[in-house]
Protein backbone atom coordinates (compact mmCIF):
# COMPACT_ATOMS: atom_id res chain seq x y z
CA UNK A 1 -7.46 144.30 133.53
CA UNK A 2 -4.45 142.51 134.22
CA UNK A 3 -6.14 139.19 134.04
CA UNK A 4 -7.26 139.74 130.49
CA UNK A 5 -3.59 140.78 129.90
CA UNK A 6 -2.50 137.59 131.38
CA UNK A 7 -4.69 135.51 129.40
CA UNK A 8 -3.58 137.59 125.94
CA UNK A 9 -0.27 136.58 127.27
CA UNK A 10 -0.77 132.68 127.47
CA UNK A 11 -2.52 132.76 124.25
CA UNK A 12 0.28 134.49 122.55
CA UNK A 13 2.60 131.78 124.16
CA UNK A 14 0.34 129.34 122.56
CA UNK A 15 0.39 130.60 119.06
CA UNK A 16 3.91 130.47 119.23
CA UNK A 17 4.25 127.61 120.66
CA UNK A 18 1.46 125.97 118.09
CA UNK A 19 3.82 127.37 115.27
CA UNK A 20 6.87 126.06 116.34
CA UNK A 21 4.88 122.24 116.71
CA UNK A 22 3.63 122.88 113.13
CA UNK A 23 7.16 123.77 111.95
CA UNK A 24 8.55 120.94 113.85
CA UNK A 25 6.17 118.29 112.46
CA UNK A 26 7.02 119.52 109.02
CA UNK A 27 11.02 119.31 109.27
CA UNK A 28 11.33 116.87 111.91
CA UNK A 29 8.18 114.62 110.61
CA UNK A 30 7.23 114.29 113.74
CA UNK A 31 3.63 112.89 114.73
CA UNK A 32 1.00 114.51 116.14
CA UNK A 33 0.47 112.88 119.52
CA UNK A 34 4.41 112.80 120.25
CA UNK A 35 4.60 116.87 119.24
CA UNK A 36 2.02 117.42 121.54
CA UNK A 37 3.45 115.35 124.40
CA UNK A 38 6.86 116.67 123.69
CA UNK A 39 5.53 120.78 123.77
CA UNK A 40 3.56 119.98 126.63
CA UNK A 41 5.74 118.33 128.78
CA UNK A 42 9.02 120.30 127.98
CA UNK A 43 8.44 123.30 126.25
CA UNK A 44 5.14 125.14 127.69
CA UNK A 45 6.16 127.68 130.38
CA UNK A 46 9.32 125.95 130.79
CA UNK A 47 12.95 127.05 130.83
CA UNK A 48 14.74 125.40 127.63
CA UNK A 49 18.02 125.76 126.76
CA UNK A 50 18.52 129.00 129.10
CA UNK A 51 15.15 130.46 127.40
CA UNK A 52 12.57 130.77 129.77
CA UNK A 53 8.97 130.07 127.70
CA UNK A 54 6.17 131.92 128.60
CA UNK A 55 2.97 129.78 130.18
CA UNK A 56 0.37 128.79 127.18
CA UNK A 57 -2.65 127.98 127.56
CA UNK A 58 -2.04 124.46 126.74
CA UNK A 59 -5.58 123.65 125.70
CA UNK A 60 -5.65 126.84 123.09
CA UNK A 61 -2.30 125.48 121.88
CA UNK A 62 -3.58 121.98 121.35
CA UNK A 63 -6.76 123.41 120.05
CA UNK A 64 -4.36 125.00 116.96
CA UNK A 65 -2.38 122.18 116.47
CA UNK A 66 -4.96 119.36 116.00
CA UNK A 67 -7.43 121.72 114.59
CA UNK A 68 -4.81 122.27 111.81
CA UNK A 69 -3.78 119.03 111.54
CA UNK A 70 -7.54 118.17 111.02
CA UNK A 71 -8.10 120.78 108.82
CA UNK A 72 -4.65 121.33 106.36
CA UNK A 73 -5.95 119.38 103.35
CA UNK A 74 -9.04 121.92 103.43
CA UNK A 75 -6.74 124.56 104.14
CA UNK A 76 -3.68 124.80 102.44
CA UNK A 77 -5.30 125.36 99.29
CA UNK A 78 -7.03 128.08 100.43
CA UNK A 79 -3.81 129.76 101.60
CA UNK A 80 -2.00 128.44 98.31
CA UNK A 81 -4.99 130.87 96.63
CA UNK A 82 -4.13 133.94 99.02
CA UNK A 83 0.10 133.44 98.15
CA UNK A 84 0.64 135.88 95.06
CA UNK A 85 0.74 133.79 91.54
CA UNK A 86 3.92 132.15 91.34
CA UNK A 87 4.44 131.51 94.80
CA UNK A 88 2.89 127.95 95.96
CA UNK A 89 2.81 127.27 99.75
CA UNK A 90 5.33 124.95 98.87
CA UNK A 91 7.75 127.44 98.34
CA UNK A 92 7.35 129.53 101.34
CA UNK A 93 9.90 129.24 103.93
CA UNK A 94 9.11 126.10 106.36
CA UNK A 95 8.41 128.43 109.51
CA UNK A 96 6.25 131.29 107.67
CA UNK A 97 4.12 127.75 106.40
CA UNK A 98 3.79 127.16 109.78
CA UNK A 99 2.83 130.81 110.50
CA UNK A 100 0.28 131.16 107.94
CA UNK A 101 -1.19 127.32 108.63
CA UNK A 102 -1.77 128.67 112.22
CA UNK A 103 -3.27 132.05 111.59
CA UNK A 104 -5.53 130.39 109.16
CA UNK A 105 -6.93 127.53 111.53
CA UNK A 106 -7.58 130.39 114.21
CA UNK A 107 -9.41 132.42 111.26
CA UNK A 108 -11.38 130.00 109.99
CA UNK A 109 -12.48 128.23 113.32
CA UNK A 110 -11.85 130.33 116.35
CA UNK A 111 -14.71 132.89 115.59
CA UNK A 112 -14.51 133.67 119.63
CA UNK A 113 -11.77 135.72 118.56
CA UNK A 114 -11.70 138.76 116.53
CA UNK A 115 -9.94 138.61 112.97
CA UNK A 116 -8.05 141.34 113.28
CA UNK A 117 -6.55 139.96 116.58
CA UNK A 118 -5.74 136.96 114.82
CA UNK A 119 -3.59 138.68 112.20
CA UNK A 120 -1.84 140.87 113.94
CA UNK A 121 -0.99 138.08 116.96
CA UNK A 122 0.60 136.06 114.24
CA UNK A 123 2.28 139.59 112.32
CA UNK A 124 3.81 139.32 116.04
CA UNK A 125 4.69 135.65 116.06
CA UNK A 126 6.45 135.83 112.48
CA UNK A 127 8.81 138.79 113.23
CA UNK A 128 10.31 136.63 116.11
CA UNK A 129 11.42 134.76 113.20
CA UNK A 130 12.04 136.41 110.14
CA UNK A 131 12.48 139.83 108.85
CA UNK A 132 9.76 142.59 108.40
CA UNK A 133 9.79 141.98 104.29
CA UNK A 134 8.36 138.67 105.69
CA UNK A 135 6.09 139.44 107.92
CA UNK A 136 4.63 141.79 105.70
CA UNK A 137 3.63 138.98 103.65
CA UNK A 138 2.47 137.56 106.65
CA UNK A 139 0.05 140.44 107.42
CA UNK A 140 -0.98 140.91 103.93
CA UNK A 141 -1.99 136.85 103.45
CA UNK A 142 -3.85 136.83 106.75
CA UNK A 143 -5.72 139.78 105.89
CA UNK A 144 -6.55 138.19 102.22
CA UNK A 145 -7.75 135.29 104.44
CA UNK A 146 -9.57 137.31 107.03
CA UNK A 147 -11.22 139.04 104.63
CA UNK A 148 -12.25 135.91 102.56
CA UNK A 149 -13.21 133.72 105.67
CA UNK A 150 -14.92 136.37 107.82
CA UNK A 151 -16.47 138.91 105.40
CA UNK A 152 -19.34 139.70 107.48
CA UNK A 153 -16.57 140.42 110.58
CA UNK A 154 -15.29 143.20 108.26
CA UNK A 155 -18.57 144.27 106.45
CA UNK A 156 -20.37 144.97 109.66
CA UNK A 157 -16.93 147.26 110.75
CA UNK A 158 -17.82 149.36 107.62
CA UNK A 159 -21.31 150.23 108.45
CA UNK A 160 -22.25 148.07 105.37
């Protein structure tokens, strides 16, 4: 069991890891290619300013960010439809973007992974960052999104 553990670990490192890329292309404007090279050759299961980084799975966390990256003029508007009226992507806070940019890529292309895995990994990546208002929204968009982008996943759950 511990290997699966393990493995949940590294992934988990990943997501985070993918998220704070995301974020940091966003702020920073920094390019693809040079985010990745930076993450993976100082930040992945490395000790960084006296915070030791878990291992990630380097190829899940490239996976997220170039798969998003591919993917964000497809996706964005789909999250911009799950945000409640009145509140554009644009207007969510830069690292909850990244979040829900993540969590959306894994939804909508990892189907080796269960939706409700997905959601609540990234529930768990956005309270290391904000406050449990937030993450709330969090949960609740990535379950609009779950719901929308895997609605077999959820009608076979229900017997349906």
């Amino acid at each position: 069991m511990k290997s699966a553990n393990q493995k949940a670990n590294r992934r988990g490192a990943a997501r985070l890891a993918a998220v704070q890329a995301l974020y940091q292309m966003e702020i920073a404007g920094t390019g693809l290619n040079d985010i990745l090279a930076e993450f993976e050759s100082h930040w992945l299961g490395r000790e960084v300013e006296g915070e030791q980084y878990l291992p990630a799975e380097a190829a899940f966390f490239r996976d997220i960010v170039t798969g998003f990256v591919r993917e964000q003029r497809r996706l964005d508007p789909v999250i911009d439809k799950a945000l409640a009226v009145g509140w554009p992507l644009k207007r969510v806070e830069t690292i909850l973007r990244a979040v829900l940019r993540a969590g959306s890529y894994e939804l909508d292309k990892r189907q080796d992974i269960p939706a409700r895995v997905i959601v609540s990994e990234y529930v768990g990546v956005a309270h290391a960052f904000v406050d449990a208002q937030e993450t709330g929204m969090v949960n609740a968009v990535l379950d609009q999104l779950a719901r929308q982008l895997r609605a077999a996943e959820f009608d076979s759950a229900l017997g349906n």
